[in-house]
Protein backbone atom coordinates (compact mmCIF):
# COMPACT_ATOMS: atom_id res chain seq x y z
CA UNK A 1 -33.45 -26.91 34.79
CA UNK A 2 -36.91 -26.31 33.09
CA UNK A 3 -39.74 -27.09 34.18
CA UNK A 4 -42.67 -27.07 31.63
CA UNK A 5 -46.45 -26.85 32.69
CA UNK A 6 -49.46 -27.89 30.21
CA UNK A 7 -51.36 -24.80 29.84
CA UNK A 8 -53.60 -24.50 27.17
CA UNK A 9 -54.63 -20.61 26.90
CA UNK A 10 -52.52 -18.32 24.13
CA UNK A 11 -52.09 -15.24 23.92
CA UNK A 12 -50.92 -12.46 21.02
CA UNK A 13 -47.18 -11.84 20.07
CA UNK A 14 -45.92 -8.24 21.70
CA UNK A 15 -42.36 -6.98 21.06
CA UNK A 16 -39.75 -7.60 22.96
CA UNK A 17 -38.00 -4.35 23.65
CA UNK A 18 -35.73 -3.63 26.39
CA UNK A 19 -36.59 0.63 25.79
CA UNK A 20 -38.40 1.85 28.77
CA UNK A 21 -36.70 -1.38 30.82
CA UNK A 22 -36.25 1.09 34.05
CA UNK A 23 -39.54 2.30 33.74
CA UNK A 24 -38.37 5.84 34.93
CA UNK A 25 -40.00 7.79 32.45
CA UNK A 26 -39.62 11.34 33.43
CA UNK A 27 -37.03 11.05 35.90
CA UNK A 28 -33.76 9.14 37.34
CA UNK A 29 -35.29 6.12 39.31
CA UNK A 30 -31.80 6.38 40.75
CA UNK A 31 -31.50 9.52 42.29
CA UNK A 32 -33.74 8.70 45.59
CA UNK A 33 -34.04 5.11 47.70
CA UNK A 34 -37.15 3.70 47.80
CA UNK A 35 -36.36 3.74 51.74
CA UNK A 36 -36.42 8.02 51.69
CA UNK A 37 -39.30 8.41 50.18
CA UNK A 38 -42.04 4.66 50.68
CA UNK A 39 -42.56 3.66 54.16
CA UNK A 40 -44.91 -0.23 54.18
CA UNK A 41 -47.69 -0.53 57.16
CA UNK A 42 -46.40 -1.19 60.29
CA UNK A 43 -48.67 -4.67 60.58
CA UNK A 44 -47.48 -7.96 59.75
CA UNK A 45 -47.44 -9.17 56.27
CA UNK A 46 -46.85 -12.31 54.93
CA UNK A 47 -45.40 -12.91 51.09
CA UNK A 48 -45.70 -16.34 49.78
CA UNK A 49 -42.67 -17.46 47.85
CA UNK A 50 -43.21 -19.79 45.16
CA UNK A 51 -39.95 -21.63 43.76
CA UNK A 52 -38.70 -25.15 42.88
CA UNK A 53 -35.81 -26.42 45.25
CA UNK A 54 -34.31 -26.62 42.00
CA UNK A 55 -34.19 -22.92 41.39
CA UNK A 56 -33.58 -21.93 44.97
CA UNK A 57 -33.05 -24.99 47.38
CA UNK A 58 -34.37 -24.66 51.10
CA UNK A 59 -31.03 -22.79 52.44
CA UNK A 60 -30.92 -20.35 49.50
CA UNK A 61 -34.16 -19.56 50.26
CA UNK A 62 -33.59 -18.59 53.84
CA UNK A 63 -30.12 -17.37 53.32
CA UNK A 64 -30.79 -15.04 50.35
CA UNK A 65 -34.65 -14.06 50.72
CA UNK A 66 -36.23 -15.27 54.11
CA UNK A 67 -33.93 -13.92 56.57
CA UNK A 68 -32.48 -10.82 54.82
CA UNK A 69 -36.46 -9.49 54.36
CA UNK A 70 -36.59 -10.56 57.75
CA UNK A 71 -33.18 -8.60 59.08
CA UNK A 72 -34.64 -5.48 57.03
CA UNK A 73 -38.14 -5.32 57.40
CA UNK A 74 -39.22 -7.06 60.94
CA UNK A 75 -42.53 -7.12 59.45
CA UNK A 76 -42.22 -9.07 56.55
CA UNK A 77 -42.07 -12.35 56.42
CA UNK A 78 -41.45 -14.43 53.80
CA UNK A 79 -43.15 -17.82 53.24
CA UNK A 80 -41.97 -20.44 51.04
CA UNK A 81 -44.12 -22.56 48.59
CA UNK A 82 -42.45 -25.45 46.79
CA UNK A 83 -43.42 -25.93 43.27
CA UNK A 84 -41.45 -29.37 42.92
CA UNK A 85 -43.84 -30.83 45.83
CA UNK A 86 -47.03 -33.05 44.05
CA UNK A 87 -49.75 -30.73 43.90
CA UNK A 88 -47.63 -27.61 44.18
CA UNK A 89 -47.19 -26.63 40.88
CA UNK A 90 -48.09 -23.35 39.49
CA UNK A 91 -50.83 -24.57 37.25
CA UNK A 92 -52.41 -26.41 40.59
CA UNK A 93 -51.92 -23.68 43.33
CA UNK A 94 -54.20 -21.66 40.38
CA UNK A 95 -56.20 -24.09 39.68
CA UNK A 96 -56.64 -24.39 43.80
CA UNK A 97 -57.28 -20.58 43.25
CA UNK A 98 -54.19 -19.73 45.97
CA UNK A 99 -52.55 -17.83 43.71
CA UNK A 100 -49.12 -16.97 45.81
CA UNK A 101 -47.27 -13.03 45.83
CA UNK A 102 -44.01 -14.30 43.98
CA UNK A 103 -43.44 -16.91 41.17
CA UNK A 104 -40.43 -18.08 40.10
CA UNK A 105 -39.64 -19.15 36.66
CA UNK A 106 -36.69 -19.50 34.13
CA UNK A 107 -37.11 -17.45 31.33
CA UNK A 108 -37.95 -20.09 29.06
CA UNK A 109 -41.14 -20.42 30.46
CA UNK A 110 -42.37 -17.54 31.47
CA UNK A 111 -45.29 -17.00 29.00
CA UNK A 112 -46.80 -18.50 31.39
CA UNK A 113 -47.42 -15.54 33.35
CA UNK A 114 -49.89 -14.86 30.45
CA UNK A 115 -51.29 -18.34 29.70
CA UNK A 116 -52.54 -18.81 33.71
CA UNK A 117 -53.14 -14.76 34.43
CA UNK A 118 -50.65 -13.93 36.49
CA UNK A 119 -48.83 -11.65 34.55
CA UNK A 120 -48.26 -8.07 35.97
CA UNK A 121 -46.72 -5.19 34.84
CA UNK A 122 -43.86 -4.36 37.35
CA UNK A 123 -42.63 -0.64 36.05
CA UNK A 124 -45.38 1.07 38.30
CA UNK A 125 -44.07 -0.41 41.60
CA UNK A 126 -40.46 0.18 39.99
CA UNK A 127 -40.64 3.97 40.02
CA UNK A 128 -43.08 3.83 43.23
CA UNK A 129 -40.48 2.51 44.98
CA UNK A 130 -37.68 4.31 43.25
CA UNK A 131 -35.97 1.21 41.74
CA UNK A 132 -32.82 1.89 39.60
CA UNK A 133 -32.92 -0.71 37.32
CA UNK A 134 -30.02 0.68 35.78
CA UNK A 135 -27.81 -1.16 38.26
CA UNK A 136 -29.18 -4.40 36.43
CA UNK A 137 -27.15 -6.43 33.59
CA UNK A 138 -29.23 -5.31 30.84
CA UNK A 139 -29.21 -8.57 28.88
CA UNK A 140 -31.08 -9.96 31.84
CA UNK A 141 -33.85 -7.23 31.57
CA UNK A 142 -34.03 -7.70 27.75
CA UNK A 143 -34.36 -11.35 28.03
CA UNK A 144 -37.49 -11.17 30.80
CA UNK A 145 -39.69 -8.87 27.71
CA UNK A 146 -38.35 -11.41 25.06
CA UNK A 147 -39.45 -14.49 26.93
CA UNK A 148 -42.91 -12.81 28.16
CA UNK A 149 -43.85 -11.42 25.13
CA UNK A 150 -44.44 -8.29 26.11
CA UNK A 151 -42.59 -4.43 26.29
CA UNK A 152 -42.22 -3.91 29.66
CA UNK A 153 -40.88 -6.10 32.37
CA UNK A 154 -43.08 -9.05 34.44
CA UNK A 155 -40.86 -9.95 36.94
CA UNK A 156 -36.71 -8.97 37.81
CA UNK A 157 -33.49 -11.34 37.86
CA UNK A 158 -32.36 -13.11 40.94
CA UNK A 159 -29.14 -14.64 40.06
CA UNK A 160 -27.58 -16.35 36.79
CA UNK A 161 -26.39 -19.88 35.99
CA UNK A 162 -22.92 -19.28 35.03
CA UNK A 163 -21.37 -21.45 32.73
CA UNK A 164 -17.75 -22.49 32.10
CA UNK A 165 -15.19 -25.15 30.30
CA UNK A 166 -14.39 -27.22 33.36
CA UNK A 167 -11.07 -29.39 33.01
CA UNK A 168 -9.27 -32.33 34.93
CA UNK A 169 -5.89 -31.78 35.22
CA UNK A 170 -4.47 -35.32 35.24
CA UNK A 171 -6.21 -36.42 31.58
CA UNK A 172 -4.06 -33.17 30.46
CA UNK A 173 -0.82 -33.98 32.16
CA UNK A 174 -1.03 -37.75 31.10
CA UNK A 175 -1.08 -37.17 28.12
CA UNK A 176 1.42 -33.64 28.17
CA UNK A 177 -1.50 -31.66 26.42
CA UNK A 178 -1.44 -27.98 27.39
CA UNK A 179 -4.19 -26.79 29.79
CA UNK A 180 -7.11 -24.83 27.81
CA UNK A 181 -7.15 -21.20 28.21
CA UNK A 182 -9.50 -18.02 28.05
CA UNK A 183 -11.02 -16.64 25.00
CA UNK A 184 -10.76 -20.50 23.05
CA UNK A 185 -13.54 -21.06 20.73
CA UNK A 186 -15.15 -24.29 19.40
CA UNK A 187 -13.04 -24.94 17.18
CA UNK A 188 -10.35 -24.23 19.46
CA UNK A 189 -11.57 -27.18 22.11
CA UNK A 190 -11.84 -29.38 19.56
CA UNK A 191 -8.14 -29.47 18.82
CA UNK A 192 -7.49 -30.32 22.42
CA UNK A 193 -10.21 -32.91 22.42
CA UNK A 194 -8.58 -35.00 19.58
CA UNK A 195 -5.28 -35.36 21.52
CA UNK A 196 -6.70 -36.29 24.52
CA UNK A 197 -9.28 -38.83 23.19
CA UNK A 198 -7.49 -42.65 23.27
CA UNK A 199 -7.57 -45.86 24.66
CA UNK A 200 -4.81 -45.90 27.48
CA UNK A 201 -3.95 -48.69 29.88
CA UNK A 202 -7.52 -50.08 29.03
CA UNK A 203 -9.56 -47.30 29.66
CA UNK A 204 -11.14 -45.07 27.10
CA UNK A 205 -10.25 -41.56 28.58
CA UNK A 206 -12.61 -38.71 26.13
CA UNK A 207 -11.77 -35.22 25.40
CA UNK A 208 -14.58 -33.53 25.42
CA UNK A 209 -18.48 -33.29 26.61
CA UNK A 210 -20.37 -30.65 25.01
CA UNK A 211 -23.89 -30.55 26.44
CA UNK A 212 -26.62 -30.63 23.66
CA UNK A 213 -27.62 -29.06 21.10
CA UNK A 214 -29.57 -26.51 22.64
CA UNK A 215 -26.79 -24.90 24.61
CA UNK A 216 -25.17 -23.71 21.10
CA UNK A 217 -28.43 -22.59 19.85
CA UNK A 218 -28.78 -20.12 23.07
CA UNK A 219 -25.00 -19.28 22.75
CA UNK A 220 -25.89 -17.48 19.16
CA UNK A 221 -29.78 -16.82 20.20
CA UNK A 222 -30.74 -18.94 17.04
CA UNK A 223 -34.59 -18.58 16.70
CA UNK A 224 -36.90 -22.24 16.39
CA UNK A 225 -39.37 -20.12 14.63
CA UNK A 226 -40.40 -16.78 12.96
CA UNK A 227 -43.39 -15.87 14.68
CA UNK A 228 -44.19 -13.10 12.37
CA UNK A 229 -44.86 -16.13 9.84
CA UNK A 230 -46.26 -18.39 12.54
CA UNK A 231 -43.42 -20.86 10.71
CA UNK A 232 -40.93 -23.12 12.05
CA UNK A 233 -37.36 -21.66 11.34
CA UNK A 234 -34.85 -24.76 11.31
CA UNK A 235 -34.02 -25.34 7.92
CA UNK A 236 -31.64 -22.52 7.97
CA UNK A 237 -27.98 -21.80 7.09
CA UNK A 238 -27.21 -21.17 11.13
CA UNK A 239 -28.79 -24.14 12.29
CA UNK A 240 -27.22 -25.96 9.34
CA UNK A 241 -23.32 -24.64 10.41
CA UNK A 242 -24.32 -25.13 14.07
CA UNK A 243 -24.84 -28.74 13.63
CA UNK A 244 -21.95 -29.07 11.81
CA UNK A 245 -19.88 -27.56 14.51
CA UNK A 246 -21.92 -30.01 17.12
CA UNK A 247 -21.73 -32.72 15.32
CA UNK A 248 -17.79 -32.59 14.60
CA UNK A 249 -17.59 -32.15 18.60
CA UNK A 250 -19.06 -35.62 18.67
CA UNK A 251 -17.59 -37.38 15.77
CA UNK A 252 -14.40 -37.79 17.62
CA UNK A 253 -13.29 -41.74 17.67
CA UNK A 254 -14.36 -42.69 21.52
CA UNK A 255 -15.96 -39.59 22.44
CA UNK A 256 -19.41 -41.25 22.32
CA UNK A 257 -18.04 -44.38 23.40
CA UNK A 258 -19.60 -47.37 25.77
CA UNK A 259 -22.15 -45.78 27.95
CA UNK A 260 -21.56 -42.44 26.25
CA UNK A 261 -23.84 -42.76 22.89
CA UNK A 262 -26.84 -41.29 24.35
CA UNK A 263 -25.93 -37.81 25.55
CA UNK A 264 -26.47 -37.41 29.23
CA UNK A 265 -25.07 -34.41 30.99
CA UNK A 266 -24.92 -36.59 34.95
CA UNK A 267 -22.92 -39.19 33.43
CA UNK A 268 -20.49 -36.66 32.11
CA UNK A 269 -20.07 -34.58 35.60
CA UNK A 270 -19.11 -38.12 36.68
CA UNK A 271 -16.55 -39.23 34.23
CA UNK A 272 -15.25 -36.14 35.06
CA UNK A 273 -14.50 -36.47 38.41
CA UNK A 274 -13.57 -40.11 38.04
CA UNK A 275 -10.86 -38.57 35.64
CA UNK A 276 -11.84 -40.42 32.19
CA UNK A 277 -13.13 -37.12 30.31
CA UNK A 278 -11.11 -34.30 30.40
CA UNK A 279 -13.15 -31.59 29.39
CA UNK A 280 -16.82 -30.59 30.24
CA UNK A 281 -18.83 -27.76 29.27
CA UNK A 282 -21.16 -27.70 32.26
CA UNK A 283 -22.84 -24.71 34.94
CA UNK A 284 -22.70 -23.17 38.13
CA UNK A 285 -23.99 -26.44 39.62
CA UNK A 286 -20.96 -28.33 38.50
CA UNK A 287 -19.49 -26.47 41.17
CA UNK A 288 -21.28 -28.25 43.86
CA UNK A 289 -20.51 -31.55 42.67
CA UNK A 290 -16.40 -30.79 42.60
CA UNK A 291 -16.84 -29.06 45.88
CA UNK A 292 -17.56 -33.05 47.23
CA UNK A 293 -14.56 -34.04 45.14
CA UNK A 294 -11.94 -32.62 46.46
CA UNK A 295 -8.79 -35.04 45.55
CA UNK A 296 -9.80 -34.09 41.83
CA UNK A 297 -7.75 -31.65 40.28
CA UNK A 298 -9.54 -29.24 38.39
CA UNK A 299 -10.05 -25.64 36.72
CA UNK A 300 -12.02 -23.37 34.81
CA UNK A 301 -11.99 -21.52 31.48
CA UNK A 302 -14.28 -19.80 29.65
CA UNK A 303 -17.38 -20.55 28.28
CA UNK A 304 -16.20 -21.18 24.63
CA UNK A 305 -16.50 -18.81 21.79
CA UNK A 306 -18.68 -19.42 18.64
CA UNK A 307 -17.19 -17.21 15.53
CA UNK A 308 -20.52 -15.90 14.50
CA UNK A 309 -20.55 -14.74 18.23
CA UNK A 310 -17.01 -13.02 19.43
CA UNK A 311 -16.79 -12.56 23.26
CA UNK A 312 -20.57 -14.14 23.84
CA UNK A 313 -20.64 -17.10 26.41
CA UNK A 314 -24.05 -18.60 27.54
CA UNK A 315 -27.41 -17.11 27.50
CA UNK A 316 -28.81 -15.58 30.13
CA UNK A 317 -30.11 -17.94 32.67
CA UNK A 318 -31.53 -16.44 35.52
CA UNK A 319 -34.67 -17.69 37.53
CA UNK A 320 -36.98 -14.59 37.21
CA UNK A 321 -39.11 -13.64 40.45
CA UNK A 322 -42.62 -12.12 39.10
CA UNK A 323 -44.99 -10.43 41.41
CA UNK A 324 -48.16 -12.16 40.63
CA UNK A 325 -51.25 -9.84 39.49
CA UNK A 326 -53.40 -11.23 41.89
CA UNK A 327 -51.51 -10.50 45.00
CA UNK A 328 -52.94 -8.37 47.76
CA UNK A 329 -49.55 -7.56 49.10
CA UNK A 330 -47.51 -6.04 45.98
CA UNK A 331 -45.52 -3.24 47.82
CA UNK A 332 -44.54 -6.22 50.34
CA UNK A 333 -43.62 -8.55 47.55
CA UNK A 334 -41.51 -5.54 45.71
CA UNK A 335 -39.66 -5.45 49.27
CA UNK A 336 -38.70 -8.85 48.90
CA UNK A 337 -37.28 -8.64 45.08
CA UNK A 338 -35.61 -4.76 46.00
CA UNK A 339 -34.01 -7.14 49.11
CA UNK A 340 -32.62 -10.16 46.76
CA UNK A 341 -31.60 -7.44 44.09
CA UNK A 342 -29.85 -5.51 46.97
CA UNK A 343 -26.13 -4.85 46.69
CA UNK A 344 -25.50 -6.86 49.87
CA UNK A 345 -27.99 -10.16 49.21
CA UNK A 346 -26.05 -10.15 45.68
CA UNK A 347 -22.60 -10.37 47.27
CA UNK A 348 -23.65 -12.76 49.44
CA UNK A 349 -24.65 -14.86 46.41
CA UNK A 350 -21.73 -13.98 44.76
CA UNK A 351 -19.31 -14.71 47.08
CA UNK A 352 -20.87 -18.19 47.41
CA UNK A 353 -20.95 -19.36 43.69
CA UNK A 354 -24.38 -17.68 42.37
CA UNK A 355 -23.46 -15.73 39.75
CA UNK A 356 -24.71 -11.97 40.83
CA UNK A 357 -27.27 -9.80 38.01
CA UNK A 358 -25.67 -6.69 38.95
CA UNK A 359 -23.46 -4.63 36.53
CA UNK A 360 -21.30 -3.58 39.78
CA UNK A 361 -17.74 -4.67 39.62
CA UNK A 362 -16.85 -4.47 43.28
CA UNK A 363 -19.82 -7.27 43.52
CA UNK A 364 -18.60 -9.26 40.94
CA UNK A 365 -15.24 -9.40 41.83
CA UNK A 366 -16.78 -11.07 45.10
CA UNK A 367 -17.87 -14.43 43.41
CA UNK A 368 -16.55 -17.74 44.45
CA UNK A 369 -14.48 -15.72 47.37
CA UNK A 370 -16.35 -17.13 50.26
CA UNK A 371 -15.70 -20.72 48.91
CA UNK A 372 -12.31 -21.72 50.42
CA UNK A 373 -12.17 -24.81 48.56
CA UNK A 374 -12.29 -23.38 45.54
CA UNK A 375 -9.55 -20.15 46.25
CA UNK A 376 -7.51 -20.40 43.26
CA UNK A 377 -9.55 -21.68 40.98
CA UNK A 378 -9.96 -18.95 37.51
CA UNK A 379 -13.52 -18.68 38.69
CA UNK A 380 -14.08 -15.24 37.36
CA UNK A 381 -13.73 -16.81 33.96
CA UNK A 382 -17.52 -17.98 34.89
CA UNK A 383 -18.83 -14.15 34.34
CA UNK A 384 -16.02 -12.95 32.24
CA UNK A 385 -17.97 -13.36 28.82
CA UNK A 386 -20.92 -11.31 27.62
CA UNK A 387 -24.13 -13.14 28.11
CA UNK A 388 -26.37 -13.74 25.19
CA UNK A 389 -30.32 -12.73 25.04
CA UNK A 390 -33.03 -15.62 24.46
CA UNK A 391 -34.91 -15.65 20.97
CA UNK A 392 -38.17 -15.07 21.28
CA UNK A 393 -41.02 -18.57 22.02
CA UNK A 394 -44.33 -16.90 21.09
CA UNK A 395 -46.51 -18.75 23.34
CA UNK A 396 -44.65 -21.99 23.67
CA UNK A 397 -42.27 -23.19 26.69
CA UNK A 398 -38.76 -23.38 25.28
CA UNK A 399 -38.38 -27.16 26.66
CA UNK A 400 -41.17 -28.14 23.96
CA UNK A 401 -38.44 -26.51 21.27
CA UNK A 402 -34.77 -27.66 22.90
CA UNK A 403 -36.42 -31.36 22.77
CA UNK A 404 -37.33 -31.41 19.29
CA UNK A 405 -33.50 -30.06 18.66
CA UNK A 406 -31.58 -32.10 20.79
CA UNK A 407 -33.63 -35.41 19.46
CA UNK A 408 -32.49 -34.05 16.38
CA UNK A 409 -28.99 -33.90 17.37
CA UNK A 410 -28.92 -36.80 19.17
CA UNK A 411 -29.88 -38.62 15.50
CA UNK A 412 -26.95 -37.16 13.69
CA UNK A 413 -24.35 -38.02 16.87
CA UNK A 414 -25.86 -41.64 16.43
CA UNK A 415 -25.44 -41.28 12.50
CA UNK A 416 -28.88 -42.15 12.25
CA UNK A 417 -29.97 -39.28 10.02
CA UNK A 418 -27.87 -36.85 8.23
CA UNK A 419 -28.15 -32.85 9.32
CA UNK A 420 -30.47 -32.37 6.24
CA UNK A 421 -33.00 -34.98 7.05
CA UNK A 422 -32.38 -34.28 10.66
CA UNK A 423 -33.43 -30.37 10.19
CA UNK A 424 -35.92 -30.73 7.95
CA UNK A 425 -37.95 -33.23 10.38
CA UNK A 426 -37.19 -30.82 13.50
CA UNK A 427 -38.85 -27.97 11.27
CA UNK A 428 -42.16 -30.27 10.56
CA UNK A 429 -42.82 -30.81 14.48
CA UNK A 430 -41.73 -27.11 15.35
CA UNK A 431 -44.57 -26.29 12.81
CA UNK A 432 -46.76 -29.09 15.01
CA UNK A 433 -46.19 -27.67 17.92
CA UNK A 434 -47.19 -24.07 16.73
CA UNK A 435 -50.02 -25.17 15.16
CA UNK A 436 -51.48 -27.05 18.43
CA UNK A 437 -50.55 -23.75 20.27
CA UNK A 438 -52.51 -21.52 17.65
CA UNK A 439 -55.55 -23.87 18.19
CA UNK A 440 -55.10 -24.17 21.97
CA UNK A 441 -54.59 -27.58 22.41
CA UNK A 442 -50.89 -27.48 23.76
């Protein structure tokens, strides 16, 4: 889900403060649509879309940007660039010097709007066209100036990965273990993974898949660095506990049994389904996969809780569309993110399992209702929790970071290297990789 580029410009530290997020200084952005007030050229404009399949496959594309733009404004239309095509990615289509209207990026990596000089600030065209940001989960417009280093935003939300505790039914009944509920914390899911890890019949049936160590980190926003210091930030108490929490997830006789020792989220989604792990903290994706499953019987609880965190789930996760400073059609291209962030594209989304970046209830109440396999499923448990902000990267790609953690982790599952040994090793190439950034050779 991240897809790192090797850029080697930097750039300096800004804060990242969501104040002045709606960029309606002086006035209610809200009070007047953009549609009252900004009328576009009547000739036809094209906006090039650029996006991984990953981020928004061919039919989300049309369905939630092409055709809406198209039903809305006649004159727009919308083209489609795709960044997981050889040649296509960001640093080539600059590098080609066809620099496209819209990016798309997660917010892990998108400093590098800065590093390849796209970055542009989008508050202008907010109160040009009257945008109410307000309508906008705020931890999603807080995360966008964390993750681009800068005060004011570079781009807007589309949707969010939504994350969840998905469960099998029939590895809890065999075994007459109660079903996992709402509001459980870590601690919590590890109880139910010890009963429901055993050797049964000749198969090793698990409790519990966790994802990596990363995911906790986001959960409690844990920084890899201070970069007031320019210094790697690992060897800390919360890193230290988090392990510990991780690693006691993992240290459960059979959990990281036969082809289990290397953590591998794919593998997991299968033994799911195949009905030999009972419990899977996994995404909005997961959802796809049980939609093609459906003899399996299955539900949904909350992302669990970490103590230091009460009522937090996952990050946010959203893929962030950024109007590139170099495009020639910018009131266009806000047309096109106004459009997605419209009340109607988000229900749409909603309704079909994309988890919607509006505060409005009546749109949130929509999600997973257009999926008819799924209609009694606890799906709103998926954006039930509060989402958590990222910490900030400095200059680097968060991928660079989550691999030097999860390596780490992936040690002290193997009981390889203690937590100690492990940290202290993660700090020395965190401090490597900031060191390569400061002298641009990242």
């Amino acid at each position: 889900m991240r897809h790192s580029l090797s850029i080697v410009l930097a750039f300096s530290l800004c804060g990242g403060l969501l104040a002045g997020c709606s960029g309606a200084k002086g006035g209610d952005p809200g009070q007047t649509k953009a549609s009252e007030t900004f009328e576009l050229p009547s000739d036809p404009v094209t906006v090039q879309f650029a996006a991984s399949t990953t981020m928004f496959p061919e039919e989300d594309f049309q369905r939630y940007v092409a055709d809406p733009v198209k039903k809305k404004y006649p004159n727009i239309t919308v083209e489609r660039i795709n960044t997981s095509e050889k040649g296509k990615s960001m640093n080539d289509l600059v590098v080609a010097g066809t620099v496209p209207d819209i990016v798309v990026l997660y917010p892990g990596n998108l400093n590098q709007l800065n590093d390849l000089g796209l970055a542009f600030n989008h508050e202008e065209l907010m109160k040009k066209h009257k945008f109410d940001s307000a309508r906008v989960i705020p931890e999603m417009l807080e995360t966008i100036k964390i993750a681009s280093n800068q005060n004011h935003l570079l781009g807007l939300p589309s949707y969010n990965n939504a994350f969840a505790l998905f469960y099998n039914k029939d590895v809890f009944d065999r075994f007459g273990v109660p079903y996992p509920k709402d509001g459980m914390t870590w601690d919590d899911v590890k109880q139910l993974a010890l009963k429901l890890t055993r050797m049964d019949g000749g198969i090793q049936y698990r409790g519990i898949y966790a994802d990596n160590l990363y995911r906790g980190g986001r959960q409690l926003a844990l920084p890899y660095a201070d970069f007031k210091t320019g210094k790697a930030q690992m060897q800390t108490d919360a890193w230290k506990e988090l392990m510990t929490l991780w690693a006691g997830l993992y240290d459960i006789p059979g959990v990281m049994a036969g082809d289990f020792k290397s953590l591998n989220y794919g593998k997991n989604e299968q033994a799911l389904v195949k009905g030999e792990l009972a419990m899977l903290v996994g995404y909005s994706n997961t959802l796809g996969m049980l939609r093609k499953a459906p003899d399996v019987k299955w539900d949904l609880v909350a992302y669990p809780e970490n103590k230091k965190a009460p009522g937090v789930g996952q990050r946010v996760d959203t893929p962030v569309l950024s109007i590139t400073n170099q495009s020639k059609n910018k009131d266009a291209a806000f047309k096109v993110l106004e459009t997605v962030l419209s009340d109607e594209v988000q229900s749409d989304m909603a309704r079909n399992g994309r988890a919607p970046v509006l505060k409005d209830e009546k749109v949130r109440a929509q999600y997973g209702q257009g999926i008819p396999e799924f209609q009694g499923k606890n799906l709103a448990a998926m954006i039930k929790p509060k989402l958590a902000v990222i910490a900030p990267l400095g200059n680097i790609n968060e991928g660079d970071f989550d691999r030097i953690s999860n390596a780490a982790f992936q040690s002290v599952a193997n009981k390889e290297k203690d937590i100690n040994t492990a940290l202290r090793e993660s700090d020395e190439q965190v401090n490597k990789v900031l060191e390569a950034a400061k002298n641009g050779t990242k």
